[in-house]
C-alpha atoms as a PDB file:
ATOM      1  CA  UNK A   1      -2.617   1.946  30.192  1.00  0.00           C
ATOM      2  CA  UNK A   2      -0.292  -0.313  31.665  1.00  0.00           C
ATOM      3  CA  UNK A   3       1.668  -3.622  30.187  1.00  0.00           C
ATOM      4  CA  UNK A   4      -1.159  -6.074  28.842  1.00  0.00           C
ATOM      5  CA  UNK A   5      -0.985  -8.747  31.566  1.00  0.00           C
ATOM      6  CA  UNK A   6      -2.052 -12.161  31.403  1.00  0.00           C
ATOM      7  CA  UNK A   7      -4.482 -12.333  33.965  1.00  0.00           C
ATOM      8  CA  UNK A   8      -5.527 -15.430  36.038  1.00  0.00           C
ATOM      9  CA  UNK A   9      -8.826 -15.042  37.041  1.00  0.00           C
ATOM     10  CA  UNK A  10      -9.627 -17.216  40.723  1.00  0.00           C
ATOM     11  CA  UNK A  11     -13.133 -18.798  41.148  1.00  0.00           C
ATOM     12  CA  UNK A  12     -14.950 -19.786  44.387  1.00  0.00           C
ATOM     13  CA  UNK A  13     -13.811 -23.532  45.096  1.00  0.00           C
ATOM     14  CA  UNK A  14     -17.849 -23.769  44.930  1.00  0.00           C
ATOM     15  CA  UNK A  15     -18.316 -22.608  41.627  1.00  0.00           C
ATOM     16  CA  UNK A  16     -16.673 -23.607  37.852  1.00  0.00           C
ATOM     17  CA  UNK A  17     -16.434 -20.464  36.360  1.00  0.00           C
ATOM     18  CA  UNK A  18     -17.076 -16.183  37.062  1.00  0.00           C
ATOM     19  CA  UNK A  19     -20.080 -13.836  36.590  1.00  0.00           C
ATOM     20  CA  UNK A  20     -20.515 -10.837  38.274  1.00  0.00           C
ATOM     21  CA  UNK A  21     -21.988  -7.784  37.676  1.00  0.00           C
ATOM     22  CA  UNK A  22     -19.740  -4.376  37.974  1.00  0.00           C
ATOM     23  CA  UNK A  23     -19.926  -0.698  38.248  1.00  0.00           C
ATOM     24  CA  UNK A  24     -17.012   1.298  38.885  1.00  0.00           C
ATOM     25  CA  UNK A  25     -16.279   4.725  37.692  1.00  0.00           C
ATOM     26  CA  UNK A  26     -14.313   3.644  34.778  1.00  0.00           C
ATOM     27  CA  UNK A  27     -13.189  -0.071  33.349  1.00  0.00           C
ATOM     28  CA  UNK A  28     -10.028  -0.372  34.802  1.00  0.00           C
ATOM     29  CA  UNK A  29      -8.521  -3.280  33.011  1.00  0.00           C
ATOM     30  CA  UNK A  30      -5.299  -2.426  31.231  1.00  0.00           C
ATOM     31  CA  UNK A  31      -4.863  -4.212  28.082  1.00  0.00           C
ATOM     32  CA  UNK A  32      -4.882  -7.778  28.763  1.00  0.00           C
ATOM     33  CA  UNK A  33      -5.271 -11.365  27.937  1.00  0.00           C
ATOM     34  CA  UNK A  34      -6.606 -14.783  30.067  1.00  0.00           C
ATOM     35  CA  UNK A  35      -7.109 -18.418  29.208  1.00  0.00           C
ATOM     36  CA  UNK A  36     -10.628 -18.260  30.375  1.00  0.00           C
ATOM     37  CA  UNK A  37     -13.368 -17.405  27.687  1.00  0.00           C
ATOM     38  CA  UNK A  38     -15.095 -13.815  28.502  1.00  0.00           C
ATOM     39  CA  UNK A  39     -18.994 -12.802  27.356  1.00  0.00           C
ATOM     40  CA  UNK A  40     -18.951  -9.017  28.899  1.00  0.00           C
ATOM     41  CA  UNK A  41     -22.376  -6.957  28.420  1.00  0.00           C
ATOM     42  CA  UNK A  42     -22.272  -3.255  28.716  1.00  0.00           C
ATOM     43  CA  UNK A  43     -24.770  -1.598  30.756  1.00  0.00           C
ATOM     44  CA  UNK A  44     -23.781   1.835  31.107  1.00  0.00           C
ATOM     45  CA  UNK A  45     -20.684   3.417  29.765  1.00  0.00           C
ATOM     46  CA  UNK A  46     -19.111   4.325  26.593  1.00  0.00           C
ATOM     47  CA  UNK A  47     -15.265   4.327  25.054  1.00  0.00           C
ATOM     48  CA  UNK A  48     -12.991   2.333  22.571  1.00  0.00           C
ATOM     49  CA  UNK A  49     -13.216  -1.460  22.849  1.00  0.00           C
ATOM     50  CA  UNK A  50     -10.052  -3.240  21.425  1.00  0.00           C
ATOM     51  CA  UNK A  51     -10.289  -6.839  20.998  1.00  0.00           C
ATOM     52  CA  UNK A  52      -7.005  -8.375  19.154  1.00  0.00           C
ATOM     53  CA  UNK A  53      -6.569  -6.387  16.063  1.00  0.00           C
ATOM     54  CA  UNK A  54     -10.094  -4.875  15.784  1.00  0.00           C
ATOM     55  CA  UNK A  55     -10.718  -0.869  17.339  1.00  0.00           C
ATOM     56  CA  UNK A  56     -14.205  -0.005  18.062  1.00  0.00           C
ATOM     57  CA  UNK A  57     -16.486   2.525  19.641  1.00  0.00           C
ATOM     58  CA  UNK A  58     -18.706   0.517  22.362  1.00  0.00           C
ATOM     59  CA  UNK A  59     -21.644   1.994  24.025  1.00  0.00           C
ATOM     60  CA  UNK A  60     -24.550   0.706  26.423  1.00  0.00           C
ATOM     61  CA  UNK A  61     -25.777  -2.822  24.823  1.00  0.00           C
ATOM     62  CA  UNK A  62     -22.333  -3.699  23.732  1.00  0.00           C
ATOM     63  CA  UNK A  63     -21.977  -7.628  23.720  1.00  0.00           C
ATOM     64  CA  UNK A  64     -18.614  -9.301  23.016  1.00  0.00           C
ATOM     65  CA  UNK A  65     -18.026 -13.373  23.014  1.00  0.00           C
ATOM     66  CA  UNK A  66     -14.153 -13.175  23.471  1.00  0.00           C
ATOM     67  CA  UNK A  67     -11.853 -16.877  22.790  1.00  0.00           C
ATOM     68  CA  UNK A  68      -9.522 -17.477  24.837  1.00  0.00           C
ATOM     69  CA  UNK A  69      -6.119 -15.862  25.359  1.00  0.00           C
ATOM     70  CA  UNK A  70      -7.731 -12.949  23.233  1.00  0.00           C
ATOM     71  CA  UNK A  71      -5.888  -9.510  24.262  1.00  0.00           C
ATOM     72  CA  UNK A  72      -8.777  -7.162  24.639  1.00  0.00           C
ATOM     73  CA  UNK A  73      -9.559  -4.028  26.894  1.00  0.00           C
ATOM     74  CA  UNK A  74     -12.668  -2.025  27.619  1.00  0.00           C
ATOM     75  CA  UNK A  75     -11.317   2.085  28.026  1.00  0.00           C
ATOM     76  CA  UNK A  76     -13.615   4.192  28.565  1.00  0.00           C
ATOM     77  CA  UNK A  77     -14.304   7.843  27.116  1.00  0.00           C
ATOM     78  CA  UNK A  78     -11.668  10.640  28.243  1.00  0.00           C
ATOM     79  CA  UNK A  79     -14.180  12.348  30.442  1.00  0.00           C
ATOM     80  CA  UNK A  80     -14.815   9.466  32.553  1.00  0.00           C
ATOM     81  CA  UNK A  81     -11.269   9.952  33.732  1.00  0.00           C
ATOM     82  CA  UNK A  82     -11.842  13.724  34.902  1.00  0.00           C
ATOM     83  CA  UNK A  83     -12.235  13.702  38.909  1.00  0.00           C
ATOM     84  CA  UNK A  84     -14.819  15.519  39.317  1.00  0.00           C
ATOM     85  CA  UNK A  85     -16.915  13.117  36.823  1.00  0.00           C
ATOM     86  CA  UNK A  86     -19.804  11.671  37.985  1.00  0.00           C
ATOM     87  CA  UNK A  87     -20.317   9.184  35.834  1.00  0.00           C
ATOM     88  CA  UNK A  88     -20.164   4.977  36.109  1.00  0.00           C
ATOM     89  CA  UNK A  89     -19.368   2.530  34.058  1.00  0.00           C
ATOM     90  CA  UNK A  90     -21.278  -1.005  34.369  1.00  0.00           C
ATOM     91  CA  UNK A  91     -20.997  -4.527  32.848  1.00  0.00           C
ATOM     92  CA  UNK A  92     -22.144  -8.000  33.289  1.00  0.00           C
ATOM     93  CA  UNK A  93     -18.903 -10.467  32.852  1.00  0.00           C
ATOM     94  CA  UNK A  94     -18.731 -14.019  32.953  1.00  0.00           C
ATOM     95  CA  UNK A  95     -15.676 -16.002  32.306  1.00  0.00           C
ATOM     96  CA  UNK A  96     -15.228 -19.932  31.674  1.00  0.00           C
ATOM     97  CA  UNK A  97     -12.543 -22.620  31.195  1.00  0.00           C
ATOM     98  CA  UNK A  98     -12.846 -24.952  27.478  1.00  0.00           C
ATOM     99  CA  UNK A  99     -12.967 -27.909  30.751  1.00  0.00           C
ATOM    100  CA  UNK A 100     -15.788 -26.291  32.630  1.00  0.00           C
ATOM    101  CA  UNK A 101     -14.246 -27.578  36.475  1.00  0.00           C
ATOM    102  CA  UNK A 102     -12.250 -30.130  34.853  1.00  0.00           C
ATOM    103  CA  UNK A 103     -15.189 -31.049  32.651  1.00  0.00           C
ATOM    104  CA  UNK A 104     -14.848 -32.108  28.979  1.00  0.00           C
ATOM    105  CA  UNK A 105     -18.017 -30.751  28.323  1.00  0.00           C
ATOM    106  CA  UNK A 106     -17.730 -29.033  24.836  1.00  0.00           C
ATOM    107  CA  UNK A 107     -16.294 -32.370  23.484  1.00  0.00           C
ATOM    108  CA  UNK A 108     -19.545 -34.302  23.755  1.00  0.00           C
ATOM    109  CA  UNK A 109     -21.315 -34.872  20.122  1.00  0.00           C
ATOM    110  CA  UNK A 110     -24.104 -33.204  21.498  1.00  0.00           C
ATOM    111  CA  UNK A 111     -22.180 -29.501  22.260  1.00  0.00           C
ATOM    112  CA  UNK A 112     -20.806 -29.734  18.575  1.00  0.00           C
ATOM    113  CA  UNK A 113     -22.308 -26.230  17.726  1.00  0.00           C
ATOM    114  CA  UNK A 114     -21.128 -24.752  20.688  1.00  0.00           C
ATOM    115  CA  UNK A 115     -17.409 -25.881  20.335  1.00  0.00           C
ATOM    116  CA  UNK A 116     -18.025 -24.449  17.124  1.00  0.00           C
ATOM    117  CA  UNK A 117     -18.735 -21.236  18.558  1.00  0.00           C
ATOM    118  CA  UNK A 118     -16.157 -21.474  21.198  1.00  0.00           C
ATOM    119  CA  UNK A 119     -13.146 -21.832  18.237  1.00  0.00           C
ATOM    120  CA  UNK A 120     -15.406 -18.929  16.428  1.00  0.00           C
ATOM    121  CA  UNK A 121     -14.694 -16.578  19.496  1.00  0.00           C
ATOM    122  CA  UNK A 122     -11.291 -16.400  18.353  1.00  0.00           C
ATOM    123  CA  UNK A 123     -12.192 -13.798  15.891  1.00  0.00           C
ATOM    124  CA  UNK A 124     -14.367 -11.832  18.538  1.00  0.00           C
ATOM    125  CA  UNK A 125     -17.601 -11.907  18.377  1.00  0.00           C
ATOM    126  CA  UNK A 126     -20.496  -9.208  18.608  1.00  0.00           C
ATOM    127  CA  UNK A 127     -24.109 -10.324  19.069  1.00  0.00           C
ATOM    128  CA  UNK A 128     -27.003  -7.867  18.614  1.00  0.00           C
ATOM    129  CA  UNK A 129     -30.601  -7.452  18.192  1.00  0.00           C
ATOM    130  CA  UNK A 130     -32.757 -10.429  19.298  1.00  0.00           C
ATOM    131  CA  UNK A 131     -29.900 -12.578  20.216  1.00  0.00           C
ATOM    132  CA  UNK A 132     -28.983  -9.755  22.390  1.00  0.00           C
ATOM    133  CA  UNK A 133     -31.536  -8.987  24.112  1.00  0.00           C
ATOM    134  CA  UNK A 134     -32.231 -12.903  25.058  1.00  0.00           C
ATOM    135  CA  UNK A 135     -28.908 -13.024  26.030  1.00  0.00           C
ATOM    136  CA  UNK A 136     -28.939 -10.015  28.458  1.00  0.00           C
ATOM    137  CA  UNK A 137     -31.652 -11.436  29.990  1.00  0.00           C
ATOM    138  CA  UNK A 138     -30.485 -15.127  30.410  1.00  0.00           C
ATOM    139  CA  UNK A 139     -27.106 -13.278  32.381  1.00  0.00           C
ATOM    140  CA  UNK A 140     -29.645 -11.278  34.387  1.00  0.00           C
ATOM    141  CA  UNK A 141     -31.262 -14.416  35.446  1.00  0.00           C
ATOM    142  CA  UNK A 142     -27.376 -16.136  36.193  1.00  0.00           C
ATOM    143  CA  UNK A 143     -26.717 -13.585  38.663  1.00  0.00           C
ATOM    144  CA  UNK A 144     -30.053 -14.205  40.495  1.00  0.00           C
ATOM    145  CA  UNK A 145     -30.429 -17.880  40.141  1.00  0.00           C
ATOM    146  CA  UNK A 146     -29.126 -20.413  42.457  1.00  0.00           C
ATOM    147  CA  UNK A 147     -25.452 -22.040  41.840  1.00  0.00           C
ATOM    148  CA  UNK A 148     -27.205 -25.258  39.986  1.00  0.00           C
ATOM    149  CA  UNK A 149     -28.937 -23.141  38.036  1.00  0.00           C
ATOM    150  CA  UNK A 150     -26.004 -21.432  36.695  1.00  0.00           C
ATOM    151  CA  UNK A 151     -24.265 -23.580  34.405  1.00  0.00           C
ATOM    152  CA  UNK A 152     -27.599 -24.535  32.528  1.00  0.00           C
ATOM    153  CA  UNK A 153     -27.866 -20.717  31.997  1.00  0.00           C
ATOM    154  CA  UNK A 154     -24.448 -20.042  31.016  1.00  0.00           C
ATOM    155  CA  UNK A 155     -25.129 -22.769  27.485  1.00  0.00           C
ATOM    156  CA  UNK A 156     -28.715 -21.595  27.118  1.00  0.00           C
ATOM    157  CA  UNK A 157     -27.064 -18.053  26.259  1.00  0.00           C
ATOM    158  CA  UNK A 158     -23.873 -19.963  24.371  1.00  0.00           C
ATOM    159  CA  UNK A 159     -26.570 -21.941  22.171  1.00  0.00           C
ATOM    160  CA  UNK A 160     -28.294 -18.721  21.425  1.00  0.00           C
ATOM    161  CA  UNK A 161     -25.429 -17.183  20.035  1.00  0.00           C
ATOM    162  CA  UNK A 162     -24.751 -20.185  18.019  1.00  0.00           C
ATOM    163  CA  UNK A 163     -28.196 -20.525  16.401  1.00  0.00           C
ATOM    164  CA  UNK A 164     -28.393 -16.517  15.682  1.00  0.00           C
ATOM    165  CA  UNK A 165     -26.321 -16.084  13.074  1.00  0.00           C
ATOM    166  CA  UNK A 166     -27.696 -13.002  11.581  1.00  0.00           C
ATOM    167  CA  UNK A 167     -27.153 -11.173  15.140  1.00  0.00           C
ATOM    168  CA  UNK A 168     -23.829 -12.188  15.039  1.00  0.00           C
ATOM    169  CA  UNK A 169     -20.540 -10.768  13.715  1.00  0.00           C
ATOM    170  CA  UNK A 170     -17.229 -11.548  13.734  1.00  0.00           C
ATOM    171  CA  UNK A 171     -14.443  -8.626  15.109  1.00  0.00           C
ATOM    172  CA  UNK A 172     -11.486 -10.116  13.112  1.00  0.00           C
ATOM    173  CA  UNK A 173     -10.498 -11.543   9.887  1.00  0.00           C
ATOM    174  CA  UNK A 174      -8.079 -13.712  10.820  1.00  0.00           C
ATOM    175  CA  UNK A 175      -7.947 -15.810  14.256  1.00  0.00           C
ATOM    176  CA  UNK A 176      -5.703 -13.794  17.090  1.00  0.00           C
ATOM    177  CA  UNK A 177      -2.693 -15.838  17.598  1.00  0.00           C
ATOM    178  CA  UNK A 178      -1.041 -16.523  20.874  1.00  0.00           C
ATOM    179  CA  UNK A 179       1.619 -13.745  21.524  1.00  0.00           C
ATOM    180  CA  UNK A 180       4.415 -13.902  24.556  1.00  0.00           C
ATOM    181  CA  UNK A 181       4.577 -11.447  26.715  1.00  0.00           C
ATOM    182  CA  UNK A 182       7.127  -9.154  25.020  1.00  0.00           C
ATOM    183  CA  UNK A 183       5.047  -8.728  22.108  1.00  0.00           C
ATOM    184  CA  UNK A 184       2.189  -8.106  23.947  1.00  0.00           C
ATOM    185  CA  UNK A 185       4.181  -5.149  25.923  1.00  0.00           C
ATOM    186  CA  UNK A 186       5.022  -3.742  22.487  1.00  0.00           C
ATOM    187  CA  UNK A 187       1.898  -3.499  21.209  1.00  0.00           C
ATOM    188  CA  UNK A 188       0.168  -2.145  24.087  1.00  0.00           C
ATOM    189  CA  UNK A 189       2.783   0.218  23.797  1.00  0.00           C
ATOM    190  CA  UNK A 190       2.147   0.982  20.141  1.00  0.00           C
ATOM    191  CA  UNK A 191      -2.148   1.335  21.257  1.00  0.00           C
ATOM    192  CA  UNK A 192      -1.075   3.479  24.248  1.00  0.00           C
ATOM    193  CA  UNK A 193       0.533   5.911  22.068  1.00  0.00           C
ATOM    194  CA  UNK A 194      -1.758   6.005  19.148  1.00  0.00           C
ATOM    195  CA  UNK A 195      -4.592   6.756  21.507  1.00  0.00           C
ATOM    196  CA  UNK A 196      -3.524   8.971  23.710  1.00  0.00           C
ATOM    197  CA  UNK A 197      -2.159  11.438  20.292  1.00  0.00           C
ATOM    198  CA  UNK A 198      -4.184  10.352  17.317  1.00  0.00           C
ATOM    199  CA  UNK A 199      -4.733  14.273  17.402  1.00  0.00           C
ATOM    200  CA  UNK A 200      -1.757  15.059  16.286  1.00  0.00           C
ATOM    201  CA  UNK A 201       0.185  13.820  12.975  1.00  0.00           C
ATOM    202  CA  UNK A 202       2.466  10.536  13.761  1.00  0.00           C
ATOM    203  CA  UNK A 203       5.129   9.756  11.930  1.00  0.00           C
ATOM    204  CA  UNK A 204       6.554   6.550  11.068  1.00  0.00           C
ATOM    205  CA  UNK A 205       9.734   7.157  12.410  1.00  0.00           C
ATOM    206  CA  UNK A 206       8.158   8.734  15.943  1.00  0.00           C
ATOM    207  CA  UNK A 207       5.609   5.134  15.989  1.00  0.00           C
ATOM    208  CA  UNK A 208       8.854   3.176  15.270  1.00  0.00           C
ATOM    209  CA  UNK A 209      10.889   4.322  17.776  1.00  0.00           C
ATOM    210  CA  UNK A 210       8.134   3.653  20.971  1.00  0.00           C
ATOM    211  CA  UNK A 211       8.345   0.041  19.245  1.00  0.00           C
ATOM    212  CA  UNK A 212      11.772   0.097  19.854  1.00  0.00           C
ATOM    213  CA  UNK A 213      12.442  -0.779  15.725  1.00  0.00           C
ATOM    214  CA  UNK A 214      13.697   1.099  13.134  1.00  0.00           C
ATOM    215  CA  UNK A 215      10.903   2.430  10.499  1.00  0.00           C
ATOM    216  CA  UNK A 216      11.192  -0.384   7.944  1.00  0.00           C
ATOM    217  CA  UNK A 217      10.827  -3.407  10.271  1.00  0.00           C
ATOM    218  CA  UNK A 218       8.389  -1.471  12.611  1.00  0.00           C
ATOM    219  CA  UNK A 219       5.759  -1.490   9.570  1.00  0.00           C
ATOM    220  CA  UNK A 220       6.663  -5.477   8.800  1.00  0.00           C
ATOM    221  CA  UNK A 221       6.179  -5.986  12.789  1.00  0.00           C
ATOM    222  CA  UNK A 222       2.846  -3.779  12.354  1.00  0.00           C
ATOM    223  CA  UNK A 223       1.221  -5.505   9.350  1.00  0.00           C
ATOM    224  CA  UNK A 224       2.130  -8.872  11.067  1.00  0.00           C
ATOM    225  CA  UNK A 225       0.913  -8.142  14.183  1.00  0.00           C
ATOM    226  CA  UNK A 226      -2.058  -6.140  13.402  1.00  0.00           C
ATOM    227  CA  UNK A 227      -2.909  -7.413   9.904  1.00  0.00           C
ATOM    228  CA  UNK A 228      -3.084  -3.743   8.634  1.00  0.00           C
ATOM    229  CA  UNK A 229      -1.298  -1.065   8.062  1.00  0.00           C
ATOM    230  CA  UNK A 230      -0.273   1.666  11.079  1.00  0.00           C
ATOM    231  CA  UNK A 231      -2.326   4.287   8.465  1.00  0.00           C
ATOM    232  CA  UNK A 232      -5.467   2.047   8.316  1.00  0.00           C
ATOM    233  CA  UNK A 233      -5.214   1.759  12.113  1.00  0.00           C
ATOM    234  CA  UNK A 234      -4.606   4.810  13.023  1.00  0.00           C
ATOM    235  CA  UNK A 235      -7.479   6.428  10.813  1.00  0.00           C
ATOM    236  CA  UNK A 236      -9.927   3.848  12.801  1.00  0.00           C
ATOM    237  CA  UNK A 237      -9.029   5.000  15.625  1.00  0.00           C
ATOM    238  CA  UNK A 238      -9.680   9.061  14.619  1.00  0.00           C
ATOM    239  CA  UNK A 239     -12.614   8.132  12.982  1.00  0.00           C
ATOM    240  CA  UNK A 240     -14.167   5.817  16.024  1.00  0.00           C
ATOM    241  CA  UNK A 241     -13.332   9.613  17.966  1.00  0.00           C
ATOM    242  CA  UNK A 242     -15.509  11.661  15.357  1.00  0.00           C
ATOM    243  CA  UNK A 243     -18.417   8.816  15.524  1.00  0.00           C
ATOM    244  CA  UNK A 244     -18.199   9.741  18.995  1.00  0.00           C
ATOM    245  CA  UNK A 245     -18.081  13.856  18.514  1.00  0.00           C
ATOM    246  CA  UNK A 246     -20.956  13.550  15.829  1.00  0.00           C
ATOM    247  CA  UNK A 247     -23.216  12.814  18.599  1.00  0.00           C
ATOM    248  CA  UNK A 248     -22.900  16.238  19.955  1.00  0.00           C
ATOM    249  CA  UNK A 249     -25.098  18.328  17.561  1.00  0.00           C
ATOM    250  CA  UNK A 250     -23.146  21.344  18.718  1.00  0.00           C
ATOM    251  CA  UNK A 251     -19.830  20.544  16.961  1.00  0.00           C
ATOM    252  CA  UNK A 252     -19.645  21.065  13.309  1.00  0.00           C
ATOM    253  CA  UNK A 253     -18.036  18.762  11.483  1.00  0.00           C
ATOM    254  CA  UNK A 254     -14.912  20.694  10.424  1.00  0.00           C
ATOM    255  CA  UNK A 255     -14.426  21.065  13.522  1.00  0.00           C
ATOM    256  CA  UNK A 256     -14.731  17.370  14.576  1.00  0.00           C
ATOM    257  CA  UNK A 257     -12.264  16.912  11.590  1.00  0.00           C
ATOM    258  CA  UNK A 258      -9.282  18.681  13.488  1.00  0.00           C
ATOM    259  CA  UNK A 259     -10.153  17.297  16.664  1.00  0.00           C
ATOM    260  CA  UNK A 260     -10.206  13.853  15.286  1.00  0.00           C
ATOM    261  CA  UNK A 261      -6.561  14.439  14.143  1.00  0.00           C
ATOM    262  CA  UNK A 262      -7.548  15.361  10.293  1.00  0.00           C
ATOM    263  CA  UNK A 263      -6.415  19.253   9.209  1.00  0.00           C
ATOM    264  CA  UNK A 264      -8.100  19.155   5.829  1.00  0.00           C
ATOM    265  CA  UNK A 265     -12.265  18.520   5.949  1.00  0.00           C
ATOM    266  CA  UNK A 266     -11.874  16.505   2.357  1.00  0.00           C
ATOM    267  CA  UNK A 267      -9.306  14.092   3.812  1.00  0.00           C
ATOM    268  CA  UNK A 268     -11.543  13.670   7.142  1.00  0.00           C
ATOM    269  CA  UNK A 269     -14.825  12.399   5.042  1.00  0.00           C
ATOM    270  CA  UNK A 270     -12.885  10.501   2.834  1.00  0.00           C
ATOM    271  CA  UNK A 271     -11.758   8.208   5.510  1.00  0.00           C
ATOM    272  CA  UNK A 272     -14.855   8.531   7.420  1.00  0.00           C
ATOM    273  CA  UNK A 273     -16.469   6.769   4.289  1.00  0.00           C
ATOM    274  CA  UNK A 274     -14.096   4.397   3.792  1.00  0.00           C
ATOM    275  CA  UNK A 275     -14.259   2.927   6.886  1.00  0.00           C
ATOM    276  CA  UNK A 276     -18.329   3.659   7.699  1.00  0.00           C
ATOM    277  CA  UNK A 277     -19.502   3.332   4.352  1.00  0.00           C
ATOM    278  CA  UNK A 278     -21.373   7.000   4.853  1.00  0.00           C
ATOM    279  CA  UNK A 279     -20.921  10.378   5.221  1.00  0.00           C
ATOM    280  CA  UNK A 280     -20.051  12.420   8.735  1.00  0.00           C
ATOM    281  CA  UNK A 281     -23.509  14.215   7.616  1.00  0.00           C
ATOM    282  CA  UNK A 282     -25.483  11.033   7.225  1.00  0.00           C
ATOM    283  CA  UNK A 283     -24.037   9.492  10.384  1.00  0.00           C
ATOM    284  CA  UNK A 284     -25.135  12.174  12.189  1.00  0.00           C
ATOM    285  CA  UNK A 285     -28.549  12.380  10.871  1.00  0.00           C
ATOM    286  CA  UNK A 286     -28.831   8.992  11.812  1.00  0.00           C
ATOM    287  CA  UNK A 287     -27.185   9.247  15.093  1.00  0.00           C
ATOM    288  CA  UNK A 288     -29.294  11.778  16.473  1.00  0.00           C
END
């Protein structure tokens, strides 16, 4: 993963914001940031979705509302990288200004819900069941519909997503605040090296020094930065692996432990509850 950039996404001089739909053989992306506001569906793929603070497993149906300036990244699972893969990776993305073509449209009284929504987005948001599905459709219908049509589309979905609140979740606790680009390096930094060895055991001292910071204000920077500890974030990230691994019914669970980065089965289901509320067993059960 490279440097998260900020990136500045162009539009047709015809048209006041982006949707396209994409398939590639993996989201290519690196970790990265824009001013724009993003609402990305998944439609075929699966991998680790970062958005600020907040590591999850994403997987076909996967819809994120993401504020902007937002750091965020789709990557996709390890064999999707292996050249002889044949498998594709496709999304739906459209991305919009707060001044929709130099528009003040979100501070008329009558789009009060949806500025609402649009300061909301600064957490993340995931939208699922009915709101989902309603959604997916309405961005369907963008890509087909005439350039008019578009921009009624794009707030029919955003007032959806403000009037579903039970098929709605936030990603973060606290709002994701503007970082420069230095920071931003660091962290993606920090990310690149807890995913790519979350296998193995990481110290403090080895995390600290790809921060460039000695071990006692590396965890302050952490905690800061991340609003958890490196332990709590690095145990998301194993256990986000094993919720992947528990899908293959061949695995046993031990041995999804050690390749989730856990050498003792007890200290693997421990966090595995802590984090999913259930057991590796139950998971599974319910998985499959």
């Amino acid at each position: 993963m490279n440097s998260p950039i900020l990136i500045k996404n162009a539009t047709n001089s015809d048209t006041s914001f982006y949707v396209n739909a994409n398939s590639v053989k993996y989201f290519g992306y690196p970790f990265h940031f824009h001013h724009e506001y993003e609402l990305t569906y998944i439609i075929k793929g699966t991998g680790t979705r970062c958005v600020g603070n907040s590591i999850e497993n994403f997987g076909p149906g996967d819809l994120i509302l993401i504020g902007s300036n937002v750091p965020h990244y789709w990557r996709n699972s390890k064999e999707y990288y292996d050249e002889s893969s044949q498998l594709t990776a496709q999304s739906i993305v459209v991305r919009f200004l707060y001044h929709l073509g130099g528009v003040n449209l979100f501070d008329i009284p009558e789009m009060l819900n949806l500025k609402k929504l649009l300061y909301q987005s600064g957490y993340g948001i995931k939208i699922t069941g009915k709101c989902n599905k309603k959604v997916f459709s309405i961005l369907n219908d963008m890509l087909a519909s005439k350039k008019e049509d578009k921009i009624i589309l794009l707030l029919q979905a955003l007032s959806f997503i403000a009037a579903s609140k039970k098929d709605t979740r936030v990603l973060m606790k606290t709002i994701s605040r503007p970082i420069n680009q230095l920071e931003v390096e660091r962290i993606n930094n920090i990310y690149e090296y807890m995913l790519n060895h979350y296998k193995n055991k990481i110290s403090l001292k080895e995390i600290a020094k790809i921060a460039n910071l000695q071990t006692a204000s590396f965890c302050r920077y952490f905690k800061k930065h991340f609003r958890k500890t490196f332990i709590e974030t690095l145990n998301e990230i194993r256990i986000n692996e094993a919720c992947n691994l528990l899908r293959n019914k061949d695995m046993t669970i031990t041995h999804i432990a050690y390749e989730s980065g856990y050498n003792s089965l007890s200290n693997f289901i421990n966090a595995f509850y802590k984090i999913t509320n259930q057991k590796p067993k139950e998971y599974r059960e319910r998985c499959l």
